[in-house]
C-alpha atoms as a PDB file:
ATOM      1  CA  UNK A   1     -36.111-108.592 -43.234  1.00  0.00           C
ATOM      2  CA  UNK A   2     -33.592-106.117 -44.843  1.00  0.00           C
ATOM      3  CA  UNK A   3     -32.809-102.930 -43.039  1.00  0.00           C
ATOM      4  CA  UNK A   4     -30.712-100.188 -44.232  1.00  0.00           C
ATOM      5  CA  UNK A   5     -29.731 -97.020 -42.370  1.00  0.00           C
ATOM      6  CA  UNK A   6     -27.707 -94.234 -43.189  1.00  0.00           C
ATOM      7  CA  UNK A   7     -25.624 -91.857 -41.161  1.00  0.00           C
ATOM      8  CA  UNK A   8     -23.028 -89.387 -41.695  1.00  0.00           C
ATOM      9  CA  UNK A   9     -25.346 -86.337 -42.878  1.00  0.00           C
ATOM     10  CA  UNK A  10     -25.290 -82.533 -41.819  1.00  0.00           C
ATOM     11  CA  UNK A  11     -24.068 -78.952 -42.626  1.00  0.00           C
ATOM     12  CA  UNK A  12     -20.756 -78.641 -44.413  1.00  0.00           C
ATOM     13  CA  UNK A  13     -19.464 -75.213 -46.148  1.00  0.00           C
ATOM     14  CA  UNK A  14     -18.562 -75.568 -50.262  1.00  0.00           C
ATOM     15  CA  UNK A  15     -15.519 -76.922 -50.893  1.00  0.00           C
ATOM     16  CA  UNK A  16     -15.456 -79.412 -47.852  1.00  0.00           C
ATOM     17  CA  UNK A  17     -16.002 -82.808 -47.148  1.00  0.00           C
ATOM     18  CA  UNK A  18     -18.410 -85.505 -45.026  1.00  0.00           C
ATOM     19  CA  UNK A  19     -18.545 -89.278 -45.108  1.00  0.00           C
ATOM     20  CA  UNK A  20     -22.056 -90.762 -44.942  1.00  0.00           C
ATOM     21  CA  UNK A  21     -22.187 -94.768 -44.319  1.00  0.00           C
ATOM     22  CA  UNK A  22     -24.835 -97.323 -44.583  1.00  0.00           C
ATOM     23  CA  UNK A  23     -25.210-100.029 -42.632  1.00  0.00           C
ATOM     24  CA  UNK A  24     -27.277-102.946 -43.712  1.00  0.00           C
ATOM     25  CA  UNK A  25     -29.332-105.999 -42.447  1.00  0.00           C
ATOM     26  CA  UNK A  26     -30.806-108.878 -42.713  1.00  0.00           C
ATOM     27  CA  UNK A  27     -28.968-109.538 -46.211  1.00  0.00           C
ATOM     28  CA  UNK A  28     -28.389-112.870 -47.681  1.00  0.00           C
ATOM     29  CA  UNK A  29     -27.660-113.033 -50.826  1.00  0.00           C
ATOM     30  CA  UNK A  30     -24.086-114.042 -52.128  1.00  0.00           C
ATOM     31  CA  UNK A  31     -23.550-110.548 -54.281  1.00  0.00           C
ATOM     32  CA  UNK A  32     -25.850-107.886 -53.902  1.00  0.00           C
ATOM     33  CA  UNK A  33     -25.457-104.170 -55.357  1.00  0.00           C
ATOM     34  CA  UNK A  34     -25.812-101.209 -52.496  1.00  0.00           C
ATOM     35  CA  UNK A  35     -26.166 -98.196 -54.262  1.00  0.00           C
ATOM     36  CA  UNK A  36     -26.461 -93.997 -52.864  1.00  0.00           C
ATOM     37  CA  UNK A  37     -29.594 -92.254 -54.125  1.00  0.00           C
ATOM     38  CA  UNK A  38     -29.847 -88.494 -53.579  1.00  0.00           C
ATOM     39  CA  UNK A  39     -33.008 -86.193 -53.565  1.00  0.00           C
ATOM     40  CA  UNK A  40     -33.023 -82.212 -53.931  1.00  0.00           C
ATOM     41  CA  UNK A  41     -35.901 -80.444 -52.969  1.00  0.00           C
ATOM     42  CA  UNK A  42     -38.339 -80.225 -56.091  1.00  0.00           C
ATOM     43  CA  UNK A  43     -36.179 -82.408 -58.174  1.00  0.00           C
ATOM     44  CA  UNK A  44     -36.183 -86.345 -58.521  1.00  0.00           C
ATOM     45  CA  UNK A  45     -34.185 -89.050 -56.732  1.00  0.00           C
ATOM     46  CA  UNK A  46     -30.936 -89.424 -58.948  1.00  0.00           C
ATOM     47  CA  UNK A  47     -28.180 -92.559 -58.554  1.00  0.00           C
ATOM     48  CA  UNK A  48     -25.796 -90.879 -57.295  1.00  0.00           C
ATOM     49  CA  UNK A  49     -23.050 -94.328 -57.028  1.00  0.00           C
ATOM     50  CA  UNK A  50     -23.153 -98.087 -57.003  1.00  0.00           C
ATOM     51  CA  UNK A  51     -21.013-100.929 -55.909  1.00  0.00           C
ATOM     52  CA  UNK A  52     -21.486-104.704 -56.169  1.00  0.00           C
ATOM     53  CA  UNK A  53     -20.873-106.222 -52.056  1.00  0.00           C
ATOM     54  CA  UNK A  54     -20.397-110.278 -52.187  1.00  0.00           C
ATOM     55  CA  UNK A  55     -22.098-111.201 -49.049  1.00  0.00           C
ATOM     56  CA  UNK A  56     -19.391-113.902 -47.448  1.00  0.00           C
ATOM     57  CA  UNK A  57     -16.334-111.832 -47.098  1.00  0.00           C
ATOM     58  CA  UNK A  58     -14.678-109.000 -47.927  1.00  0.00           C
ATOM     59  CA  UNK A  59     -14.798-108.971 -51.960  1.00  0.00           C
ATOM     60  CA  UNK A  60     -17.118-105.939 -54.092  1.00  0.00           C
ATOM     61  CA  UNK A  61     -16.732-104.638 -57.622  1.00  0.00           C
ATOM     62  CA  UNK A  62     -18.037-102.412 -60.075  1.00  0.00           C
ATOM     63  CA  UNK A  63     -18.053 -99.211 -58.217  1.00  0.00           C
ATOM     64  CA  UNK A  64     -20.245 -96.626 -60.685  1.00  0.00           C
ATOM     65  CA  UNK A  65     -20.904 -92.884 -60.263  1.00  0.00           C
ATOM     66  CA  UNK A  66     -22.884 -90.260 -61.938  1.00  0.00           C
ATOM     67  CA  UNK A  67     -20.615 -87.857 -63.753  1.00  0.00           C
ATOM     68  CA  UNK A  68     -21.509 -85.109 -61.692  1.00  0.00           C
ATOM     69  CA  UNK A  69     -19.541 -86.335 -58.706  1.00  0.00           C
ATOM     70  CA  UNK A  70     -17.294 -88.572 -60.210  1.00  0.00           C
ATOM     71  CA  UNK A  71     -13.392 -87.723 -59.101  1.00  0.00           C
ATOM     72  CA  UNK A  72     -15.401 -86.202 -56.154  1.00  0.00           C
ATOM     73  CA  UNK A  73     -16.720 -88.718 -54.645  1.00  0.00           C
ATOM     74  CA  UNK A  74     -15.450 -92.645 -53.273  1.00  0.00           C
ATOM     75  CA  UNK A  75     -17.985 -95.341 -52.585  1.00  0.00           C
ATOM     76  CA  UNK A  76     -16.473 -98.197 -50.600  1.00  0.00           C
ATOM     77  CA  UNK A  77     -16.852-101.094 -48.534  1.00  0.00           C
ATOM     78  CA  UNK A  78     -16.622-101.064 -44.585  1.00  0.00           C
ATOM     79  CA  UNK A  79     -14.582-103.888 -44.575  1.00  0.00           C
ATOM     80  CA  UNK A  80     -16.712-107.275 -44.047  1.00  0.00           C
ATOM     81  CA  UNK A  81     -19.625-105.450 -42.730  1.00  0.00           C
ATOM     82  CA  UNK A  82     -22.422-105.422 -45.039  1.00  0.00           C
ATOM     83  CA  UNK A  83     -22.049-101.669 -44.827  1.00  0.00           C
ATOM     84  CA  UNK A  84     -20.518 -99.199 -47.329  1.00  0.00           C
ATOM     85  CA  UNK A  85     -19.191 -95.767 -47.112  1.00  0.00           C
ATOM     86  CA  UNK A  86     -19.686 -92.523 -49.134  1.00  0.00           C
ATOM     87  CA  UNK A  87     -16.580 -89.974 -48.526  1.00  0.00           C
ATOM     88  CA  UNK A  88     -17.521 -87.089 -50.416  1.00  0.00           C
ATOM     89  CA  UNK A  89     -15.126 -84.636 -51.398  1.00  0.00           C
ATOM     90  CA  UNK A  90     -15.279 -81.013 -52.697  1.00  0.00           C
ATOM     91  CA  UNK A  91     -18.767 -80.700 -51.817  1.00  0.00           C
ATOM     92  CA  UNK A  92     -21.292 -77.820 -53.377  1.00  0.00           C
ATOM     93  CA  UNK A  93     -24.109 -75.917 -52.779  1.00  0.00           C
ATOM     94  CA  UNK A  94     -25.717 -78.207 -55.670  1.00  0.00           C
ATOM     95  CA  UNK A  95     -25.074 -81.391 -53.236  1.00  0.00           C
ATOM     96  CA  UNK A  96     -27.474 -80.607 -51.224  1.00  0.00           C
ATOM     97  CA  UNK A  97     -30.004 -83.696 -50.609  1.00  0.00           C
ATOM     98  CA  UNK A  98     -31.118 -86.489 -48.437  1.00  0.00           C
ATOM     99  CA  UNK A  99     -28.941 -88.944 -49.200  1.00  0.00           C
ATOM    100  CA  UNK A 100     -30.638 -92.549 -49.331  1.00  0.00           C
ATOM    101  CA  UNK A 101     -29.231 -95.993 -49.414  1.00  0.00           C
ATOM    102  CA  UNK A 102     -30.621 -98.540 -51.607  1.00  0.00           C
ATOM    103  CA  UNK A 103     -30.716-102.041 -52.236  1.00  0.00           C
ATOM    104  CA  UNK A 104     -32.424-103.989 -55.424  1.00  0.00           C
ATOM    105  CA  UNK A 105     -34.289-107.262 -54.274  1.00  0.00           C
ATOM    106  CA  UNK A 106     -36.537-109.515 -55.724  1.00  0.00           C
ATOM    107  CA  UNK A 107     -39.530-107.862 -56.888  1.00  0.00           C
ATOM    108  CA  UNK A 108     -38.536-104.689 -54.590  1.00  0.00           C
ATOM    109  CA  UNK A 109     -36.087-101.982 -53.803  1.00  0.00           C
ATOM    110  CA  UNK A 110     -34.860-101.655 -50.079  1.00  0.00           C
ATOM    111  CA  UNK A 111     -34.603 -97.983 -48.887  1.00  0.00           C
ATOM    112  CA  UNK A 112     -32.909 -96.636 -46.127  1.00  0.00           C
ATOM    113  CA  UNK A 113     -35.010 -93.276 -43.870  1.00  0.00           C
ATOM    114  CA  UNK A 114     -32.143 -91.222 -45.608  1.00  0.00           C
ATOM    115  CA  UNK A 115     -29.911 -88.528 -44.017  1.00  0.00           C
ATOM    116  CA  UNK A 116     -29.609 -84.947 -44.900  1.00  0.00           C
ATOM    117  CA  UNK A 117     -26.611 -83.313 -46.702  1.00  0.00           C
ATOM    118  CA  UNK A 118     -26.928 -79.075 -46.521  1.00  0.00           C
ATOM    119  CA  UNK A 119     -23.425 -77.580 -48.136  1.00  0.00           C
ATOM    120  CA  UNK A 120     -23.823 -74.003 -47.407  1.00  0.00           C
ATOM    121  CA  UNK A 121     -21.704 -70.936 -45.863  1.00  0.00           C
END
């Protein structure tokens, strides 16, 4: 059974920086894409960056992010852990979310609980 949980979340003032991470479970497959999903209140989940993990070492690829944090933000892969980091940099008040990890299966998509991101003075 896949399991994904995030960490990393909480109250950072504009202009500073957290690093959320997602650490993964019961995967098996010999590539597999782990991508960040955000949520604002009232507004819909957006993609927020992708990356392509290959399951039996240390390889990933095609790191993608929404324009609105690219140059901002780094996805990246915890080493061989089936785990991948978030540093985000430069934060704003419009960053504010509960960041979710997600991972397309067959027939389903694999959610993390999330983890809340407040940038505020």
């Amino acid at each position: 059974q896949v399991q994904l949980v995030e960490s990393g979340g909480g109250l950072v003032q504009p202009g500073g920086s957290l690093r959320l991470s997602c650490a993964a479970s019961g995967l098996t497959y010999r590539w597999y894409r782990m991508n960040w999903y955000r949520q604002a209140p009232g507004k819909e989940r957006e993609l927020v960056a992708g990356i392509d993990i290959h399951g039996g070492g240390t390889s990933y690829r095609d790191s993608t992010y929404a324009d609105s944090v690219k140059g901002r933000f780094t996805i990246s892969r915890d080493g061989a852990e089936s785990s991948v980091n978030l540093q985000m940099n430069s934060l704003k008040p419009e960053d504010t979310a509960v960041y979710y990890c997600n991972v397309p299966l067959p027939g389903r998509l694999a959610w993390g609980p999330g983890t809340q991101v407040t940038v505020s003075s």
